[in-house]
N, C-alpha and C. Protein backbone atom coordinates (compact mmCIF):
# COMPACT_ATOMS: atom_id res chain seq x y z
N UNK A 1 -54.78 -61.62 -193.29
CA UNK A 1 -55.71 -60.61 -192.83
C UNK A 1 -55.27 -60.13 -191.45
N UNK A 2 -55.25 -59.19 -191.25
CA UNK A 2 -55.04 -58.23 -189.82
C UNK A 2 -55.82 -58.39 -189.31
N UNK A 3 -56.32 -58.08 -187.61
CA UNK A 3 -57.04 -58.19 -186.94
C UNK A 3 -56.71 -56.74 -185.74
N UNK A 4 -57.22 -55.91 -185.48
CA UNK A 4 -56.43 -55.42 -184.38
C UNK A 4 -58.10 -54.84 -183.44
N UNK A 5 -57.87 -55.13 -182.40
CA UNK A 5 -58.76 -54.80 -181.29
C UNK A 5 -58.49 -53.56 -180.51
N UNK A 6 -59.66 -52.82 -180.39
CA UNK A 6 -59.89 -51.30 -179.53
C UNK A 6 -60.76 -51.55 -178.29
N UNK A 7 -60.86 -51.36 -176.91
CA UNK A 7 -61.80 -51.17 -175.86
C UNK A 7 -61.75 -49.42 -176.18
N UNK A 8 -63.25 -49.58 -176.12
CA UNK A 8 -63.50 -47.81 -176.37
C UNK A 8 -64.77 -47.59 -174.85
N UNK A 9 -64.54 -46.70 -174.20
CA UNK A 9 -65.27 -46.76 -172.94
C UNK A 9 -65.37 -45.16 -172.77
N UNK A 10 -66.91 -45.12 -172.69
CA UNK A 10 -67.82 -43.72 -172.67
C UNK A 10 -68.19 -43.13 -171.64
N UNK A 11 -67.67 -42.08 -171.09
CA UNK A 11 -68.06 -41.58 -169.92
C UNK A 11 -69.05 -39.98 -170.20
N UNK A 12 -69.50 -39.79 -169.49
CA UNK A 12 -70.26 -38.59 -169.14
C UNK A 12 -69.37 -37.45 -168.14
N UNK A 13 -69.59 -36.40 -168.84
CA UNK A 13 -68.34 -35.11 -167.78
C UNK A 13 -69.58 -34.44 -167.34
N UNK A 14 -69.43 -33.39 -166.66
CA UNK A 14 -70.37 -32.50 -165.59
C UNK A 14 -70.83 -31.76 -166.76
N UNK A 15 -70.58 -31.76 -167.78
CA UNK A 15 -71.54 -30.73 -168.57
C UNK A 15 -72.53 -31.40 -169.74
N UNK A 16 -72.71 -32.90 -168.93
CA UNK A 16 -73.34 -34.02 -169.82
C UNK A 16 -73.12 -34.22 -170.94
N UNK A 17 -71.56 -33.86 -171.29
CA UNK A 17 -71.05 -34.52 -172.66
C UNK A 17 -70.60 -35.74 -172.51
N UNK A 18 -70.10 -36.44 -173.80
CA UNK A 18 -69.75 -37.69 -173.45
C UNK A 18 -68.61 -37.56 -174.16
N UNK A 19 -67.51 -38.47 -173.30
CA UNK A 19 -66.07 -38.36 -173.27
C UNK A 19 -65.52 -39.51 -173.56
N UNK A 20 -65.17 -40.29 -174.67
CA UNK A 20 -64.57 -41.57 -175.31
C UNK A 20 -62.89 -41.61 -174.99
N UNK A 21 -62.76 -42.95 -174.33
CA UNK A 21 -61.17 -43.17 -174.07
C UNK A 21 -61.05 -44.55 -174.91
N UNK A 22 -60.23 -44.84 -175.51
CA UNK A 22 -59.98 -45.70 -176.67
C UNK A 22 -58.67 -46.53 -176.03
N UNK A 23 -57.97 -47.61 -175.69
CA UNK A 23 -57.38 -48.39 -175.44
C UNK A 23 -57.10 -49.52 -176.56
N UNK A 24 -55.71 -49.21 -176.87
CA UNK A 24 -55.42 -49.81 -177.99
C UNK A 24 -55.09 -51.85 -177.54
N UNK A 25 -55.21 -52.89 -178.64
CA UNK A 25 -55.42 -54.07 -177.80
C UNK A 25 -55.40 -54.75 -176.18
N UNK A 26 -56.28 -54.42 -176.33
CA UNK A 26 -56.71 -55.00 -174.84
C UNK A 26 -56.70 -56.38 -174.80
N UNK A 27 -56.75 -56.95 -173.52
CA UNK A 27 -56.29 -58.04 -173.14
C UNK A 27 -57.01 -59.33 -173.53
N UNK A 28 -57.28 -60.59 -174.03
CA UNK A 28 -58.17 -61.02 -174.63
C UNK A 28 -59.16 -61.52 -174.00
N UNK A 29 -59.07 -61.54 -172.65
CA UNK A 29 -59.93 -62.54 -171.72
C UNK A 29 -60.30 -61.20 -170.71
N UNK A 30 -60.22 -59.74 -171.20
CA UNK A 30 -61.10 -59.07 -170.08
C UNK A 30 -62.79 -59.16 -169.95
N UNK A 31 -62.62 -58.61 -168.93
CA UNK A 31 -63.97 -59.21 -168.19
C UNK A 31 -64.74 -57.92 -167.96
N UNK A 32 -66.48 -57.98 -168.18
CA UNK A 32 -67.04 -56.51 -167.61
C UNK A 32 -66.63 -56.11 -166.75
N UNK A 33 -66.39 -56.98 -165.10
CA UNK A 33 -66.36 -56.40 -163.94
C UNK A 33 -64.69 -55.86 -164.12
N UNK A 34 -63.82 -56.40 -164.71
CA UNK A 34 -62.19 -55.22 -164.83
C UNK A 34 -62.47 -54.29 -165.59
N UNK A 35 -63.35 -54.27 -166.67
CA UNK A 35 -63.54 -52.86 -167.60
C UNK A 35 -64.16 -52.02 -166.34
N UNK A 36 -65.68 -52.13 -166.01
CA UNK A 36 -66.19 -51.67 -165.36
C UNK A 36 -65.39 -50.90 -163.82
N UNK A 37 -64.56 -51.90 -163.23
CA UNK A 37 -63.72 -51.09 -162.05
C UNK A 37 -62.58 -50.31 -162.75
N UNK A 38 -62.22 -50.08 -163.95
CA UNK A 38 -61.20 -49.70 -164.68
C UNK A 38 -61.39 -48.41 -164.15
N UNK A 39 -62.78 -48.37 -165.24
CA UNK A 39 -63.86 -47.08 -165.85
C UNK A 39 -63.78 -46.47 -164.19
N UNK A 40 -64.54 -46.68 -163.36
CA UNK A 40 -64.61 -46.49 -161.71
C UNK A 40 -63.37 -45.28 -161.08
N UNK A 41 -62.21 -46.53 -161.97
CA UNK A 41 -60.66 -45.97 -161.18
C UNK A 41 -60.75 -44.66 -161.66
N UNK A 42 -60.58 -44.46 -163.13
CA UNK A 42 -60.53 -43.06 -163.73
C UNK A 42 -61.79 -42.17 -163.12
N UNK A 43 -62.68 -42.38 -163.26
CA UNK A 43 -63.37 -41.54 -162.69
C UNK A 43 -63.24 -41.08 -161.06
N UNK A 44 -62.75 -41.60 -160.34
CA UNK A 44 -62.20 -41.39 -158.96
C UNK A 44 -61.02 -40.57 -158.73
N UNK A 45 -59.73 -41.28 -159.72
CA UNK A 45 -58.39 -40.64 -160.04
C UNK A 45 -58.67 -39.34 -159.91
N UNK A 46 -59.82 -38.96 -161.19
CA UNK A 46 -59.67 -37.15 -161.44
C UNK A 46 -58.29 -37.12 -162.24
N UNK A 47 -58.23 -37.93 -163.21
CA UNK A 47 -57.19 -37.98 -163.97
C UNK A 47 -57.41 -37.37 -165.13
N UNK A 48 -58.92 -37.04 -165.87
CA UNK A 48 -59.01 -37.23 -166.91
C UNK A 48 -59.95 -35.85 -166.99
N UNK A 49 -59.90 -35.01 -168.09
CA UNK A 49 -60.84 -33.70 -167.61
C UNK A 49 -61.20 -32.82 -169.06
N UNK A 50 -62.45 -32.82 -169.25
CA UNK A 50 -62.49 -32.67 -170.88
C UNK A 50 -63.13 -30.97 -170.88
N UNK A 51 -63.56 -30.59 -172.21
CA UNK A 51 -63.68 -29.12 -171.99
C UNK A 51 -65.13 -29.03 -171.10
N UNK A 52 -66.09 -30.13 -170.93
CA UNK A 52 -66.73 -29.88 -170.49
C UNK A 52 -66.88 -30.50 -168.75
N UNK A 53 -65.63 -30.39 -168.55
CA UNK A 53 -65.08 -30.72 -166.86
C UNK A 53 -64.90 -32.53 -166.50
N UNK A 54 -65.20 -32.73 -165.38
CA UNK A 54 -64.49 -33.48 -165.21
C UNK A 54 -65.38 -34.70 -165.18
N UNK A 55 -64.98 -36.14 -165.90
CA UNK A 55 -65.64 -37.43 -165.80
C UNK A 55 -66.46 -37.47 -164.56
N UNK A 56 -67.90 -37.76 -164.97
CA UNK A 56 -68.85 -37.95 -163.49
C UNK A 56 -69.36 -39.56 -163.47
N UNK A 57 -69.59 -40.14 -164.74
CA UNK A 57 -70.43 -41.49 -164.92
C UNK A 57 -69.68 -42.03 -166.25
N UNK A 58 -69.94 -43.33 -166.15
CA UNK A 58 -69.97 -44.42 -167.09
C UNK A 58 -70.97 -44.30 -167.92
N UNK A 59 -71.20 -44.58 -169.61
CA UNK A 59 -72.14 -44.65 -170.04
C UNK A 59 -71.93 -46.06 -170.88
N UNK A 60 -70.57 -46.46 -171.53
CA UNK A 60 -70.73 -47.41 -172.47
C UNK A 60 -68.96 -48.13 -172.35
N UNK A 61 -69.10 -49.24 -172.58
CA UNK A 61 -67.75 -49.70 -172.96
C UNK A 61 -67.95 -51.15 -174.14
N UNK A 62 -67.10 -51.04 -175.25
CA UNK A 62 -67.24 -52.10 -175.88
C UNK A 62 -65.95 -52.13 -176.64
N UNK A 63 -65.70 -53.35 -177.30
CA UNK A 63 -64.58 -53.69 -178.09
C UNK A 63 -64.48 -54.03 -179.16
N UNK A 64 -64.21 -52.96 -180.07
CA UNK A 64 -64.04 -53.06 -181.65
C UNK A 64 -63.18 -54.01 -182.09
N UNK A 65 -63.97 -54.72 -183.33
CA UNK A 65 -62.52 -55.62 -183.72
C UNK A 65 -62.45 -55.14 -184.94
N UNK A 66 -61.52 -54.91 -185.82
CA UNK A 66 -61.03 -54.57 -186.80
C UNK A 66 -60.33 -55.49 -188.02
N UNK A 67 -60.67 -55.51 -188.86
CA UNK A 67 -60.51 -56.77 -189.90
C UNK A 67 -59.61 -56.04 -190.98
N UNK A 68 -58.12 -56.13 -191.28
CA UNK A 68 -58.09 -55.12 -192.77
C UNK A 68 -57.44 -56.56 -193.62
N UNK A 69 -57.91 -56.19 -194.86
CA UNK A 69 -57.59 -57.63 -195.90
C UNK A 69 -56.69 -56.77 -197.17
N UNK A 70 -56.08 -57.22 -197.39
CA UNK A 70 -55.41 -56.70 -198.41
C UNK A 70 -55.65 -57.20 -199.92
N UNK A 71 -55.76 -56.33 -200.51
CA UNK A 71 -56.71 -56.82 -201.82
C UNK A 71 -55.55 -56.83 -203.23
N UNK A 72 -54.82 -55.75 -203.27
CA UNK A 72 -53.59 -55.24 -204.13
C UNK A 72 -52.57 -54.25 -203.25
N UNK A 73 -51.35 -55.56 -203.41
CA UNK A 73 -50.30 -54.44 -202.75
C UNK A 73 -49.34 -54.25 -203.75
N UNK A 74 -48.74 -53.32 -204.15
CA UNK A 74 -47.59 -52.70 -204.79
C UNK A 74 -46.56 -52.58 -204.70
């Protein structure tokens, strides 16, 4: 069985949309407070800028785990 892990972390842009950044396996032992100052950095950077302008707030961060099982392969 596969396993593969996503950090997906939700920000808010100036036109109160919400803006999803997806990070493919992340590290196994991260911690809120490194997600959380991550999230911080980008929003400070001004790196990141969606149609509805530019990252203002944090709204969500969590980490998908993903399970695929293989049932019939060919």
């Amino acid at each position: 069985m596969e396993e593969t892990k996503t950090l997906q972390m939700t920000f808010l842009n100036e036109a109160n949309g919400r803006v999803t950044i997806s990070v493919a396996d992340p590290k196994d032992d991260l911690t809120e407070n490194e997600v959380e100052t991550a999230m911080n950095n980008i929003i400070m950077a001004n790196v990141i800028s969606s149609n509805g302008g530019d990252l203002v707030e944090i709204v969500s961060a969590r980490i998908i785990t993903r399970q695929v099982e293989d049932i019939l392969v060919v």
